[in-house]
PDB file of N, CA and C in Angstrom:
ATOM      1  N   UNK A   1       0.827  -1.175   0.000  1.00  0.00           N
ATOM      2  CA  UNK A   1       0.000   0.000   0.000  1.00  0.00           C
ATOM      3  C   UNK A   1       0.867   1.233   0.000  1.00  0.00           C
ATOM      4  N   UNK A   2       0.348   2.224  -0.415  1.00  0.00           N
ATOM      5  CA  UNK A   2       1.073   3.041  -0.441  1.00  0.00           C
ATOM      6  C   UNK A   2       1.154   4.370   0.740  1.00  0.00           C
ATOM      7  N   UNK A   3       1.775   5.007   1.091  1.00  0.00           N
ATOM      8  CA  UNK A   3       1.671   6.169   2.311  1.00  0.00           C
ATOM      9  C   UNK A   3       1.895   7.411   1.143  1.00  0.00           C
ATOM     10  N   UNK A   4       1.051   8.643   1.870  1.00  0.00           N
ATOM     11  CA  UNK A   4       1.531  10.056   1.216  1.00  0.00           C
ATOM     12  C   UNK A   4       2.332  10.718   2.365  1.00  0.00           C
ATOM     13  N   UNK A   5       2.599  11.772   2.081  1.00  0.00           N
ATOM     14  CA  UNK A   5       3.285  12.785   2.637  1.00  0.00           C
ATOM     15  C   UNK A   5       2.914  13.710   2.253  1.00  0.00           C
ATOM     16  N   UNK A   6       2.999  14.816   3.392  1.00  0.00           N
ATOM     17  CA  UNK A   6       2.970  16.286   2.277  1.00  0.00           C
ATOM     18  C   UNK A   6       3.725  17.443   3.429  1.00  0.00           C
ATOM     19  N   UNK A   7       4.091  18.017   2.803  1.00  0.00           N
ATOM     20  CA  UNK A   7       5.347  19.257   3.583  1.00  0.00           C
ATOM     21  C   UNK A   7       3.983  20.502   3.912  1.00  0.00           C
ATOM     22  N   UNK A   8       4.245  20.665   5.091  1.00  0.00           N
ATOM     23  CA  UNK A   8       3.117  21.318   5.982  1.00  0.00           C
ATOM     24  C   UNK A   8       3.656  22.760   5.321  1.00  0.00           C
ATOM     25  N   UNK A   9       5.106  23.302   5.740  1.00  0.00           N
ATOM     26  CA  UNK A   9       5.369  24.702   5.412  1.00  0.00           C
ATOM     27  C   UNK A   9       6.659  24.769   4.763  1.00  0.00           C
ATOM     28  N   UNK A  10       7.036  25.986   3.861  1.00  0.00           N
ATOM     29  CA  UNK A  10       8.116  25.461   3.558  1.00  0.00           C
ATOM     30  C   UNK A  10       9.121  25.563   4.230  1.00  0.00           C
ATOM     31  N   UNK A  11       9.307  25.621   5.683  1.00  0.00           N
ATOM     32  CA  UNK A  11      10.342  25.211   6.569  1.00  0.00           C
ATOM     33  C   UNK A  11      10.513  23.819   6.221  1.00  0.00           C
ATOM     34  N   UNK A  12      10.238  22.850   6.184  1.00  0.00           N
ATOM     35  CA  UNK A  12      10.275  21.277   5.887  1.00  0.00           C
ATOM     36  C   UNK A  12      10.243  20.912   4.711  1.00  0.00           C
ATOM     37  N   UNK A  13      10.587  19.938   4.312  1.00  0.00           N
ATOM     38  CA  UNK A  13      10.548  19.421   2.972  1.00  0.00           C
ATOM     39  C   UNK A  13      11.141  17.274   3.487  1.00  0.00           C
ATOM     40  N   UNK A  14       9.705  16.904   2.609  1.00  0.00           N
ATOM     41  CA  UNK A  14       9.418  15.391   2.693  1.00  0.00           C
ATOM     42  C   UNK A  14       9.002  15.085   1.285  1.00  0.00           C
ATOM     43  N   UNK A  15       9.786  13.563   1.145  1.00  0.00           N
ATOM     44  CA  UNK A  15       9.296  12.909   0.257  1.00  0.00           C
ATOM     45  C   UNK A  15       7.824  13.065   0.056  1.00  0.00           C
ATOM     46  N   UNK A  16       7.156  13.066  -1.422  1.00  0.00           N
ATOM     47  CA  UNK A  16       5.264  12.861  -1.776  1.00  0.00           C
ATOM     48  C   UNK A  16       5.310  11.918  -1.809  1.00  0.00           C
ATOM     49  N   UNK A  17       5.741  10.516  -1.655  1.00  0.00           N
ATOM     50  CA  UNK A  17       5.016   9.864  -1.527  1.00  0.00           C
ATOM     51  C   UNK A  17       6.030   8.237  -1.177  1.00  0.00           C
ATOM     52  N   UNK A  18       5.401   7.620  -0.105  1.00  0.00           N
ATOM     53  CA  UNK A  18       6.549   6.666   0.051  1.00  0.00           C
ATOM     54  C   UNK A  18       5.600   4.743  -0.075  1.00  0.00           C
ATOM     55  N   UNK A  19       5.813   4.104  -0.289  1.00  0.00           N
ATOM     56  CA  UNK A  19       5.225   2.504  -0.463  1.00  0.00           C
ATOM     57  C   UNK A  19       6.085   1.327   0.364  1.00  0.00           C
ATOM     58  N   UNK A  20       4.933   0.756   0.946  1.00  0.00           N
ATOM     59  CA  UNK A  20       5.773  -0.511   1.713  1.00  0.00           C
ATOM     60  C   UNK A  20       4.309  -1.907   1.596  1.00  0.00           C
ATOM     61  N   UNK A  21       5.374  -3.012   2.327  1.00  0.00           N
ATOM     62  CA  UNK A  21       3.817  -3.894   2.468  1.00  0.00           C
ATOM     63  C   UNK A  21       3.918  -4.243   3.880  1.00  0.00           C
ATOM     64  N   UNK A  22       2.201  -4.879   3.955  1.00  0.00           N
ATOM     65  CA  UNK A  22       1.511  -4.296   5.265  1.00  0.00           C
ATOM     66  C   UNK A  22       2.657  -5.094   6.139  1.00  0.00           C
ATOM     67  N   UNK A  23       2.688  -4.556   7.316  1.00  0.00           N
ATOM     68  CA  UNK A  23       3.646  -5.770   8.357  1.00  0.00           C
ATOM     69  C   UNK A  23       5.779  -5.600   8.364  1.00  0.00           C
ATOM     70  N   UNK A  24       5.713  -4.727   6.889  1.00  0.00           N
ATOM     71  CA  UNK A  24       6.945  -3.883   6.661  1.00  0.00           C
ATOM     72  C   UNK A  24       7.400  -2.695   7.063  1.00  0.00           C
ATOM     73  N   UNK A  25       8.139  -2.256   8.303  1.00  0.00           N
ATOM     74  CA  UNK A  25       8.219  -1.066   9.178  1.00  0.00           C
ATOM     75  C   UNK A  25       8.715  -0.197   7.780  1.00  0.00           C
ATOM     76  N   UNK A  26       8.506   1.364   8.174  1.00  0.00           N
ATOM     77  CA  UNK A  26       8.935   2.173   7.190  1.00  0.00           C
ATOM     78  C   UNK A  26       8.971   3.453   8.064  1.00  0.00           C
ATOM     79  N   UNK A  27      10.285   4.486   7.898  1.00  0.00           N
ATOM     80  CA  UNK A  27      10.483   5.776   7.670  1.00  0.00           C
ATOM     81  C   UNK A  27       9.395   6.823   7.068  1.00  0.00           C
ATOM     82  N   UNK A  28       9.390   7.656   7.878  1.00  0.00           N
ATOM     83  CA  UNK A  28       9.191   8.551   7.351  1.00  0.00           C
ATOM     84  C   UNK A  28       9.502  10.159   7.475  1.00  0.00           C
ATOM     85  N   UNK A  29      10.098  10.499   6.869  1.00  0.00           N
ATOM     86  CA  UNK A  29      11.231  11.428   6.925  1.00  0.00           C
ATOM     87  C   UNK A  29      11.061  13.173   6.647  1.00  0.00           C
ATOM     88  N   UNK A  30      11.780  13.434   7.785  1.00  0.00           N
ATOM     89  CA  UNK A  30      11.645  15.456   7.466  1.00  0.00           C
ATOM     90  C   UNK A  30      12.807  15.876   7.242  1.00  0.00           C
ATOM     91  N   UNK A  31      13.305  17.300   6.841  1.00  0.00           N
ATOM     92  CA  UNK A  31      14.072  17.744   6.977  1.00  0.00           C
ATOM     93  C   UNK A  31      13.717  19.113   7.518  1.00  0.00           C
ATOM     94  N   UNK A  32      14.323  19.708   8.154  1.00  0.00           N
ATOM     95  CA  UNK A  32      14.015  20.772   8.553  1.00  0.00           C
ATOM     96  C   UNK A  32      15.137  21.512   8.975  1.00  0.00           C
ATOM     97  N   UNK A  33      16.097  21.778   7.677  1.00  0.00           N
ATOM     98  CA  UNK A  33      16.946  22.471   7.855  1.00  0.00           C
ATOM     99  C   UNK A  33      17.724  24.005   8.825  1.00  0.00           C
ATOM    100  N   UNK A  34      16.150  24.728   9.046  1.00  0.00           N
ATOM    101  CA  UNK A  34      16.364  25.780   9.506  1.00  0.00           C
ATOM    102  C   UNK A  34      15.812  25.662  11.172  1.00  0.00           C
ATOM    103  N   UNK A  35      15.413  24.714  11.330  1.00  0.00           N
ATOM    104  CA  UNK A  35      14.812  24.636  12.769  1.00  0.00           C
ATOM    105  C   UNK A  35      15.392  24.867  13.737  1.00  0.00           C
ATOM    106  N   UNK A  36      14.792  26.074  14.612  1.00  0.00           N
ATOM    107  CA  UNK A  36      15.698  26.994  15.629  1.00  0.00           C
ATOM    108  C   UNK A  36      15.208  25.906  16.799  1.00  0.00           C
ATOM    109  N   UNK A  37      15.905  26.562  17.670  1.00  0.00           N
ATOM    110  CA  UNK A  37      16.166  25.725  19.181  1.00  0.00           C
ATOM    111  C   UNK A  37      14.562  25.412  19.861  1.00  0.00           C
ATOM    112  N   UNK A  38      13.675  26.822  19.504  1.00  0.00           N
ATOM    113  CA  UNK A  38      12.302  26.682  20.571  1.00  0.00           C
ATOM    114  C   UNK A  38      11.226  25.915  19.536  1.00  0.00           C
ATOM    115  N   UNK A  39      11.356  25.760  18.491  1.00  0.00           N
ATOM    116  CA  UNK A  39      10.778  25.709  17.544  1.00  0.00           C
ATOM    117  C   UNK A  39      10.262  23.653  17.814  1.00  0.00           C
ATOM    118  N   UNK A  40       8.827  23.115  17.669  1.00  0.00           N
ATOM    119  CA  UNK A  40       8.748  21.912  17.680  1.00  0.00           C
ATOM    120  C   UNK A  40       8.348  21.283  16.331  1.00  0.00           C
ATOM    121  N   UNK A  41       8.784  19.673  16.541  1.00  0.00           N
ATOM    122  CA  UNK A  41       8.644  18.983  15.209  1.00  0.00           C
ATOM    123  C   UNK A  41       7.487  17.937  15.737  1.00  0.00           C
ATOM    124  N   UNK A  42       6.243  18.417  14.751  1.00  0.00           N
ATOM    125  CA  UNK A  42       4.872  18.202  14.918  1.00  0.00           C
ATOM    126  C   UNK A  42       4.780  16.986  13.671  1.00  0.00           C
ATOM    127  N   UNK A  43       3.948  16.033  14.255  1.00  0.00           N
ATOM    128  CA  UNK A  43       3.606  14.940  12.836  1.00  0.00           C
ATOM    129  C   UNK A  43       2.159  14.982  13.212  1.00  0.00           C
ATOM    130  N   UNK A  44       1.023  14.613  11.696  1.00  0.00           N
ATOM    131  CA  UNK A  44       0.035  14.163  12.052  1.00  0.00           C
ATOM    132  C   UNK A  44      -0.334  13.229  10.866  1.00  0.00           C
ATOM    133  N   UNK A  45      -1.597  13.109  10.569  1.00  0.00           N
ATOM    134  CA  UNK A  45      -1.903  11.809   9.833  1.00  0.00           C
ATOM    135  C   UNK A  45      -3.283  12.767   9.313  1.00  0.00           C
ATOM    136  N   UNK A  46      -3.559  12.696   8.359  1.00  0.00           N
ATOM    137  CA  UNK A  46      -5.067  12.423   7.472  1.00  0.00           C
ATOM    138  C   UNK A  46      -5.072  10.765   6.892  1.00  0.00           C
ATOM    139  N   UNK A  47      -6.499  10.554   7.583  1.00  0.00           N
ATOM    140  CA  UNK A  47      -7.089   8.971   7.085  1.00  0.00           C
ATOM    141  C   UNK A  47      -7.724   9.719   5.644  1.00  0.00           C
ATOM    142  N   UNK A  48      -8.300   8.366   4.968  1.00  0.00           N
ATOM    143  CA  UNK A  48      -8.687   9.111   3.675  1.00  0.00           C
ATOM    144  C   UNK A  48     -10.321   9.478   4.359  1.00  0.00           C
ATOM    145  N   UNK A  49     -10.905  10.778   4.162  1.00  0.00           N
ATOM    146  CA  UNK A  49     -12.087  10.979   4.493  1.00  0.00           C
ATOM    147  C   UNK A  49     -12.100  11.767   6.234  1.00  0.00           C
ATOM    148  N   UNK A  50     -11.351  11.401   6.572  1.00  0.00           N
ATOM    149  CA  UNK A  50     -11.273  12.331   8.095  1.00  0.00           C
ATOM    150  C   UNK A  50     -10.205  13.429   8.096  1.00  0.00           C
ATOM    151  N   UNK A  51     -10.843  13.721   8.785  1.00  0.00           N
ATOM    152  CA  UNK A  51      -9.653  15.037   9.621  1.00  0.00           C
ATOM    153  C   UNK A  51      -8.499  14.971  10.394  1.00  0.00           C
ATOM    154  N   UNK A  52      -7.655  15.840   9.369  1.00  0.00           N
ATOM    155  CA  UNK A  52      -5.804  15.478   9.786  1.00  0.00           C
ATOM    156  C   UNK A  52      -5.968  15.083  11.970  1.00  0.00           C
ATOM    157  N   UNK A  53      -5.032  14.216  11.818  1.00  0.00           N
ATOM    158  CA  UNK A  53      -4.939  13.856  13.218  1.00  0.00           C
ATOM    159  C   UNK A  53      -3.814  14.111  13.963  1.00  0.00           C
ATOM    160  N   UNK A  54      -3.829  14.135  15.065  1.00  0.00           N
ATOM    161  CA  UNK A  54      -1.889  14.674  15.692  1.00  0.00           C
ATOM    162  C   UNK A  54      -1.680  13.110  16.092  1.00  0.00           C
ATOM    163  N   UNK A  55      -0.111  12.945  15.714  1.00  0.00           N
ATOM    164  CA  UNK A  55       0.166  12.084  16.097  1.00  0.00           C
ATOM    165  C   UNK A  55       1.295  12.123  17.439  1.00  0.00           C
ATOM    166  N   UNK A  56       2.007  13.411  17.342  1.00  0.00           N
ATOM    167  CA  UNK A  56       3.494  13.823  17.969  1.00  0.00           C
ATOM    168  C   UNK A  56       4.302  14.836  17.936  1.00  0.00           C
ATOM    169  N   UNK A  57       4.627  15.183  18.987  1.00  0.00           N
ATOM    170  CA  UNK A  57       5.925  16.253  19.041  1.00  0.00           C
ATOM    171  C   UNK A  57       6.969  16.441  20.079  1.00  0.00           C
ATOM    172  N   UNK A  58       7.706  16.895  19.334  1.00  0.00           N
ATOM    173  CA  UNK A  58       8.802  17.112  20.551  1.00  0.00           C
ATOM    174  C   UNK A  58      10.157  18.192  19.832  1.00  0.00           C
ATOM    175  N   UNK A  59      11.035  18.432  20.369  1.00  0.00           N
ATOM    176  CA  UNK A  59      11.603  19.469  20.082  1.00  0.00           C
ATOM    177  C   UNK A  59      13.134  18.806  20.127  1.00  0.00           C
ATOM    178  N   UNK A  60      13.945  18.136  20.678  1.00  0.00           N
ATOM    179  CA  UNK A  60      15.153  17.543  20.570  1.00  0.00           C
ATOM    180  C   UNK A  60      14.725  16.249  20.617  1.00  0.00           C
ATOM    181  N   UNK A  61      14.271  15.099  21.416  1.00  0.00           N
ATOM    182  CA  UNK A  61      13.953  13.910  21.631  1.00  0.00           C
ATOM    183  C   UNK A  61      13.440  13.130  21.040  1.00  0.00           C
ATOM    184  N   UNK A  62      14.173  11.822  20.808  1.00  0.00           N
ATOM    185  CA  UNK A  62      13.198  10.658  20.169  1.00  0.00           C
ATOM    186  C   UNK A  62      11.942  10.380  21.628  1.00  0.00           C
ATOM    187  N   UNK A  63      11.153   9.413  20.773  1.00  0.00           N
ATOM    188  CA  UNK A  63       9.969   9.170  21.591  1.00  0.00           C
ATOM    189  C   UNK A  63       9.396   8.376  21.204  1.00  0.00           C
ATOM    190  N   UNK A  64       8.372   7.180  21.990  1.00  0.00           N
ATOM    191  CA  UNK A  64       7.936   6.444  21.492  1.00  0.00           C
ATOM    192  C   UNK A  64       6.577   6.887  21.232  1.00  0.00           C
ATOM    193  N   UNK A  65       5.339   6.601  20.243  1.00  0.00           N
ATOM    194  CA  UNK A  65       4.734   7.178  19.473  1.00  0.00           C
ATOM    195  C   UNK A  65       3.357   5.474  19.585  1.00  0.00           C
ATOM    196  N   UNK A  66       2.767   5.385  20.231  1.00  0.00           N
ATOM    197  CA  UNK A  66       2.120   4.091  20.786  1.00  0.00           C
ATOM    198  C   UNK A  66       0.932   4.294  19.731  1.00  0.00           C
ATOM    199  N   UNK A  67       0.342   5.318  19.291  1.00  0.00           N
ATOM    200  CA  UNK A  67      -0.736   5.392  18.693  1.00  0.00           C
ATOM    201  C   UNK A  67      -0.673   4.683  17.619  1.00  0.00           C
ATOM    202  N   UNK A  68       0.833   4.483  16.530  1.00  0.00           N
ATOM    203  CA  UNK A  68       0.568   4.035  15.528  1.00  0.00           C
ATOM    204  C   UNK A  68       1.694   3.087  16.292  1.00  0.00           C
ATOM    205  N   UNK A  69       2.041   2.603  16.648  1.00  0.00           N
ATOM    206  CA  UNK A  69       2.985   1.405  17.429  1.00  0.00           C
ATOM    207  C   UNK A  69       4.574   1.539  16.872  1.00  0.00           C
ATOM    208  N   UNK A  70       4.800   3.345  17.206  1.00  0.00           N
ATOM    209  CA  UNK A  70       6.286   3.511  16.247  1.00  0.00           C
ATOM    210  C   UNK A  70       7.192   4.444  17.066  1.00  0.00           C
ATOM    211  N   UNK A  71       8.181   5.280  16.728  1.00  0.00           N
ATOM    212  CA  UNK A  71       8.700   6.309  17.065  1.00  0.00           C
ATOM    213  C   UNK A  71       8.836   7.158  16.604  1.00  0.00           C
ATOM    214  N   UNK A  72       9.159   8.236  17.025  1.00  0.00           N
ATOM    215  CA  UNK A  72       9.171   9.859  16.347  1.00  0.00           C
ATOM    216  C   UNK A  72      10.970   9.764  16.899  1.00  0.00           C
ATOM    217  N   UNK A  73      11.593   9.655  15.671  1.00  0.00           N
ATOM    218  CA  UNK A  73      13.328   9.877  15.661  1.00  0.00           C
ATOM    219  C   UNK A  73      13.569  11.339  15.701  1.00  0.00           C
ATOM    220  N   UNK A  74      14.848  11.984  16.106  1.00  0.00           N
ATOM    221  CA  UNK A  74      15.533  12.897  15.524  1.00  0.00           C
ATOM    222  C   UNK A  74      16.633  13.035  15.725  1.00  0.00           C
ATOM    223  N   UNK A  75      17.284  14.240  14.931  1.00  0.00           N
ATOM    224  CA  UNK A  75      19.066  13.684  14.780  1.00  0.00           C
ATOM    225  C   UNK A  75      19.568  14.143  15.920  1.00  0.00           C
ATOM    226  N   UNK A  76      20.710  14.197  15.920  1.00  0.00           N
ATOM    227  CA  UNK A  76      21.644  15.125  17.329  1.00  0.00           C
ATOM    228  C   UNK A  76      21.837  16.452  16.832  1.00  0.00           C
ATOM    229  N   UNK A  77      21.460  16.886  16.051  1.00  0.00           N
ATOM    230  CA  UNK A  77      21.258  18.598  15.265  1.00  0.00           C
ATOM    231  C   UNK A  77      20.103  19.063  15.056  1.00  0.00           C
ATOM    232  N   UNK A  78      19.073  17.976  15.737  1.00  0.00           N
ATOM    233  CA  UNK A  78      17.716  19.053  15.257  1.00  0.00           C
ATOM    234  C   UNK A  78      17.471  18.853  14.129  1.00  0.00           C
ATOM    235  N   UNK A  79      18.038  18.821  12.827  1.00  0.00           N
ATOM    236  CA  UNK A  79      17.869  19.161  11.345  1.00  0.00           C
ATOM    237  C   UNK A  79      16.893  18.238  10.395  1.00  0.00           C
ATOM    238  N   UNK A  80      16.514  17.313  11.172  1.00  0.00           N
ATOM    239  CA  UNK A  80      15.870  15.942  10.635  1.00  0.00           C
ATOM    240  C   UNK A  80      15.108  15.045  11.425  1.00  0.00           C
ATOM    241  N   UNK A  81      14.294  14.094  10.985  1.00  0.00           N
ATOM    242  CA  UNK A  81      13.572  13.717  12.067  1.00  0.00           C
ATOM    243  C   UNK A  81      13.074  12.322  11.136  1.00  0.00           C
ATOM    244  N   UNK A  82      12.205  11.560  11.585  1.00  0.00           N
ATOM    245  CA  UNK A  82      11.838  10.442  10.596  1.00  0.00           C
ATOM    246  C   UNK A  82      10.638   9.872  11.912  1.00  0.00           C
ATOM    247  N   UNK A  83       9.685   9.335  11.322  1.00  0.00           N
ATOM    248  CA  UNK A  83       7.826   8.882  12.430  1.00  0.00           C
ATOM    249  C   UNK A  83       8.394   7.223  11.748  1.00  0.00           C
ATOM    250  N   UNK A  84       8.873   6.731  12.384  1.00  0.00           N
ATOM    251  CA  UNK A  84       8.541   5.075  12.110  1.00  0.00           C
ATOM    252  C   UNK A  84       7.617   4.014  12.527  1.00  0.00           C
ATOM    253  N   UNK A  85       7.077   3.784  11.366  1.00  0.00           N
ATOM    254  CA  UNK A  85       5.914   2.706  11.762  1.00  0.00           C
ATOM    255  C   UNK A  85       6.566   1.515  11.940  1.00  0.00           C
ATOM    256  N   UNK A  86       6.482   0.865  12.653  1.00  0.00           N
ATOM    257  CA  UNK A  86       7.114  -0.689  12.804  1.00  0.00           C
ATOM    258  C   UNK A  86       6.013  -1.482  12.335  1.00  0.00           C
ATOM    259  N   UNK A  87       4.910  -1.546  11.718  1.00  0.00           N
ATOM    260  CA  UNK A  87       4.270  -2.775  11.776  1.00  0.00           C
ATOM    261  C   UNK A  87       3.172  -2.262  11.189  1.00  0.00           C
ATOM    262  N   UNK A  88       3.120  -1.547   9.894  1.00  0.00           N
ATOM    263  CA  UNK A  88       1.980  -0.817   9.582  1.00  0.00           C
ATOM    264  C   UNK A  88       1.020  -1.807   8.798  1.00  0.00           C
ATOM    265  N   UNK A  89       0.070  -1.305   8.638  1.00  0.00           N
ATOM    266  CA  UNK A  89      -1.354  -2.352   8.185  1.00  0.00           C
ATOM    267  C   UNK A  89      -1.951  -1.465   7.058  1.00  0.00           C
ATOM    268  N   UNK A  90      -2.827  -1.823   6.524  1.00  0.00           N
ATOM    269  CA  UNK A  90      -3.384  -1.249   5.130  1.00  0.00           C
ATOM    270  C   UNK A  90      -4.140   0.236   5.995  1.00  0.00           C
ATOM    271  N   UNK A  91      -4.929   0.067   7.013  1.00  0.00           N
ATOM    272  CA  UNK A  91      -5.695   0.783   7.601  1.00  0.00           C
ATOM    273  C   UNK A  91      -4.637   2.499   7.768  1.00  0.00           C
ATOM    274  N   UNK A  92      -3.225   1.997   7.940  1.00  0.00           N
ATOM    275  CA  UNK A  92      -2.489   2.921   8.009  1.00  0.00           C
ATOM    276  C   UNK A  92      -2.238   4.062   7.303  1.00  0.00           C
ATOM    277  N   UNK A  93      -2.482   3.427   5.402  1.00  0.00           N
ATOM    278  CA  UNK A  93      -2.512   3.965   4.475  1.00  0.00           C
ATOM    279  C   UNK A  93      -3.079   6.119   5.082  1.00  0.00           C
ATOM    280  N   UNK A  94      -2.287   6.929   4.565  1.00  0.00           N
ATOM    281  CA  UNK A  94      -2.601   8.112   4.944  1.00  0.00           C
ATOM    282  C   UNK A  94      -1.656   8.962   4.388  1.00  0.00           C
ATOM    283  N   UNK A  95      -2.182  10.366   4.296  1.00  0.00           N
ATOM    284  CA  UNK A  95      -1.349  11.299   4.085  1.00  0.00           C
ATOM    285  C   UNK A  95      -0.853  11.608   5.801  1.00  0.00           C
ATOM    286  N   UNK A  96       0.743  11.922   5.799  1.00  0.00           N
ATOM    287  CA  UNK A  96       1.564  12.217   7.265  1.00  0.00           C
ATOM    288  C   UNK A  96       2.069  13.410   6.489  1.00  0.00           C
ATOM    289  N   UNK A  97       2.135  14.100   7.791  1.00  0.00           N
ATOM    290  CA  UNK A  97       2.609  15.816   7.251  1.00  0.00           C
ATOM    291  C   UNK A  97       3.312  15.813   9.038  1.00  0.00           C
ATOM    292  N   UNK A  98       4.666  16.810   8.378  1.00  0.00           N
ATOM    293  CA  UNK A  98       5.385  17.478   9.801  1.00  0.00           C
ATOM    294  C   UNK A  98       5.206  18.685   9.618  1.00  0.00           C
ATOM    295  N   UNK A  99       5.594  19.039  10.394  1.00  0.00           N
ATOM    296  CA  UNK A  99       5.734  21.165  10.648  1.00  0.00           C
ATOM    297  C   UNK A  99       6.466  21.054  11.325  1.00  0.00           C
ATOM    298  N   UNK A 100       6.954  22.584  11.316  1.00  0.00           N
ATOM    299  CA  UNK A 100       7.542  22.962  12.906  1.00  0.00           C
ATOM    300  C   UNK A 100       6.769  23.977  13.287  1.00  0.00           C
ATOM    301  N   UNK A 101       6.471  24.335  14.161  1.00  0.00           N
ATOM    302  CA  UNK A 101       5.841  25.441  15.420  1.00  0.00           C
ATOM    303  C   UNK A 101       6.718  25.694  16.867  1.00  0.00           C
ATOM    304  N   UNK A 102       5.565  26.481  17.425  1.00  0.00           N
ATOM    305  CA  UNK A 102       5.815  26.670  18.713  1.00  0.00           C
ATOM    306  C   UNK A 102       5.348  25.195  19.639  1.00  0.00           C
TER     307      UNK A 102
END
């Protein structure tokens, strides 16, 4: 099945569009080159037909991310980040978007 992506602002920039099969963990990846110190790295999810959902944030720290049974990575610079699904299912299928904010 396939996953979308879409780059919330152009502070970030993500792959459009990434494919795995069901039960195959997968990346999913930001960059966020300019991301200042106070600034957080936000993920959420649109199902097809509902309203974008939050999945996570945090500002330096990985974390574990239980909703979709994954983690929210990031580098030791801030500059990048990646939402890993370990064990995704068709149901998963969605557009994922990051930002950064407050």
């Amino acid at each position: 099945f396939s996953l979308s992506v879409a780059a919330v602002t152009a502070q970030v920039q993500q792959k459009m569009s990434l494919e795995t099969t069901e039960g195959t963990g997968i990346n999913i990846t930001c960059s966020h080159p300019q991301k200042q110190i106070e600034n957080y790295i936000h993920f959420y999810r649109q199902l097809p037909g509902r309203a974008p959902e939050f999945l996570a944030l945090t500002a330096r720290r990985s974390k574990d991310v239980a909703a979709i049974g994954g983690e929210l990575w990031v580098s030791a610079d801030g500059r990048s980040s990646a939402l890993w699904l370990g064990r995704p299912r068709l149901g998963d299928a969605a557009v994922y978007s990051c930002a950064l904010g407050p």
